[in-house]
Structures are given as C-alpha cells and as structure tokens.
Protein backbone atom coordinates (compact mmCIF):
# COMPACT_ATOMS: atom_id res chain seq x y z
CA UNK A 1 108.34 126.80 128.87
CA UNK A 2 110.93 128.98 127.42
CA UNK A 3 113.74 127.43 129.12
CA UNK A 4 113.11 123.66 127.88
CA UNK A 5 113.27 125.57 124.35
CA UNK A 6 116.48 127.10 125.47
CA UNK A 7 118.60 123.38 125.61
CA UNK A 8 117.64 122.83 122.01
CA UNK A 9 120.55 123.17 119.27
CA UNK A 10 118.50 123.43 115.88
CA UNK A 11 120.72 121.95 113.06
CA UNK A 12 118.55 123.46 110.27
CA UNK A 13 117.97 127.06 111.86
CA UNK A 14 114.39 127.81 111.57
CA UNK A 15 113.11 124.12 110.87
CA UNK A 16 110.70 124.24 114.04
CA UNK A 17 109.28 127.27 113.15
CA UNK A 18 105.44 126.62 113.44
CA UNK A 19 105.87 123.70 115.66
CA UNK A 20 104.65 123.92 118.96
CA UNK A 21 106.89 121.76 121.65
CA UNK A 22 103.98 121.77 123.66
CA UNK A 23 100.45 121.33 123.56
CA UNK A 24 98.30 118.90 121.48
CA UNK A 25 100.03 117.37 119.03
CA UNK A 26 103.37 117.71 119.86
CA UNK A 27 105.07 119.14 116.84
CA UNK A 28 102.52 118.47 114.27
CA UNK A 29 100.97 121.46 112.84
CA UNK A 30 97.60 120.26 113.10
CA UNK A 31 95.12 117.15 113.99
CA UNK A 32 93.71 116.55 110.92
CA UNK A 33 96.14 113.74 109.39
CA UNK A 34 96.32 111.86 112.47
CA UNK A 35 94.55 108.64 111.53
CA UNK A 36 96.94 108.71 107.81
CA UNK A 37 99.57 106.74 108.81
CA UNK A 38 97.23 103.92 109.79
CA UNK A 39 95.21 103.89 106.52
CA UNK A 40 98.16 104.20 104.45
CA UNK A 41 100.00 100.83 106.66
CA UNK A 42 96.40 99.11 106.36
CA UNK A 43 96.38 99.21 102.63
CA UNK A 44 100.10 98.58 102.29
CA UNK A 45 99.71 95.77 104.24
CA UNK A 46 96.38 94.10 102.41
CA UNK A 47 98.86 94.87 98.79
CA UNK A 48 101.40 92.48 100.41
CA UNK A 49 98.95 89.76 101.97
CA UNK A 50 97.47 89.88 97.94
CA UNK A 51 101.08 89.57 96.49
CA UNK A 52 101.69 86.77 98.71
CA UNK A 53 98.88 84.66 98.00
CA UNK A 54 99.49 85.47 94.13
CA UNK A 55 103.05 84.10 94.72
CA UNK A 56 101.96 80.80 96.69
CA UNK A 57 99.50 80.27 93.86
CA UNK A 58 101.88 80.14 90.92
CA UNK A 59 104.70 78.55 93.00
CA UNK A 60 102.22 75.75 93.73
CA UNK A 61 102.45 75.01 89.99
CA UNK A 62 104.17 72.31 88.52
CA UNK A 63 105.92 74.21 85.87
CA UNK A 64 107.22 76.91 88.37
CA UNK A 65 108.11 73.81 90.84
CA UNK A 66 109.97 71.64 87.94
CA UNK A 67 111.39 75.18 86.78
CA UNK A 68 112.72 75.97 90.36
CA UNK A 69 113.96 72.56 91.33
CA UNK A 70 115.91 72.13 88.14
CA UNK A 71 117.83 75.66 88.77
CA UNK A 72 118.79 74.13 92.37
CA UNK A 73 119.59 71.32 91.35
CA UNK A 74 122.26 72.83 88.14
CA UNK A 75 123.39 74.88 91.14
CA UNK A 76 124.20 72.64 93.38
CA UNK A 77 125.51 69.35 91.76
CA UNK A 78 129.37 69.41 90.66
CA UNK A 79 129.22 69.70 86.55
C-alpha cells in the first residue's frame, strides 16, 4: 500500500504521522471515542429542544406578545 501513500501531497509535513490510511479506523488513532460524536449531538440536541420549548412558553405570554406586536407595529407604520 505504499504506492496509494505515494499520490499524497501533505500540506503540514508530518501531520499523518500515527495515522494509519488503512486498516480499522481509517485515520483515527484508536476505537475508543467512536460512539462521542453521537453523545455529544444527542445532548446538544435535547439543550436546543429545552431552549425551544422555554422560548414558546414565554412568547405565548401576553406581555411578550403585546411587547412584540407593538415593536412591529412602530416599525412598520409611517411616523
């Protein structure tokens, strides 16, 4: 597998070292933080479904609705 290796121009000389272009894995050192970037989108995605549902419970307000509907309307009429 030498020759494969042999077509690749390395802009940071030395930045593959320790990666392997073949085998398990396929450049990553090792196995063992395979299921991270699944956790990590799982949680970031339960923090926006909980700031959502915070944000549709004080829009449904009437303060926040008066409050918004009086800046669109200032914006939009012709004073």
């Amino acid at each position: 597998m030498e020759t494969a290796r042999s077509n690749i121009t390395e802009i940071y000389p030395g930045a593959a070292s320790g990666y392997s272009l073949t085998g398990p894995g396929h450049g990553r050192q090792s196995d063992r933080d395979l299921g991270m970037a699944t956790a990590e989108y799982a949680i970031c995605t339960l923090a926006a479904v909980g700031f959502a549902g915070l944000l549709v419970v004080i829009l449904k307000s009437d303060e926040v609705r008066g409050f918004l509907l009086a800046i669109i309307h200032s914006a939009l009429s012709l004073q």
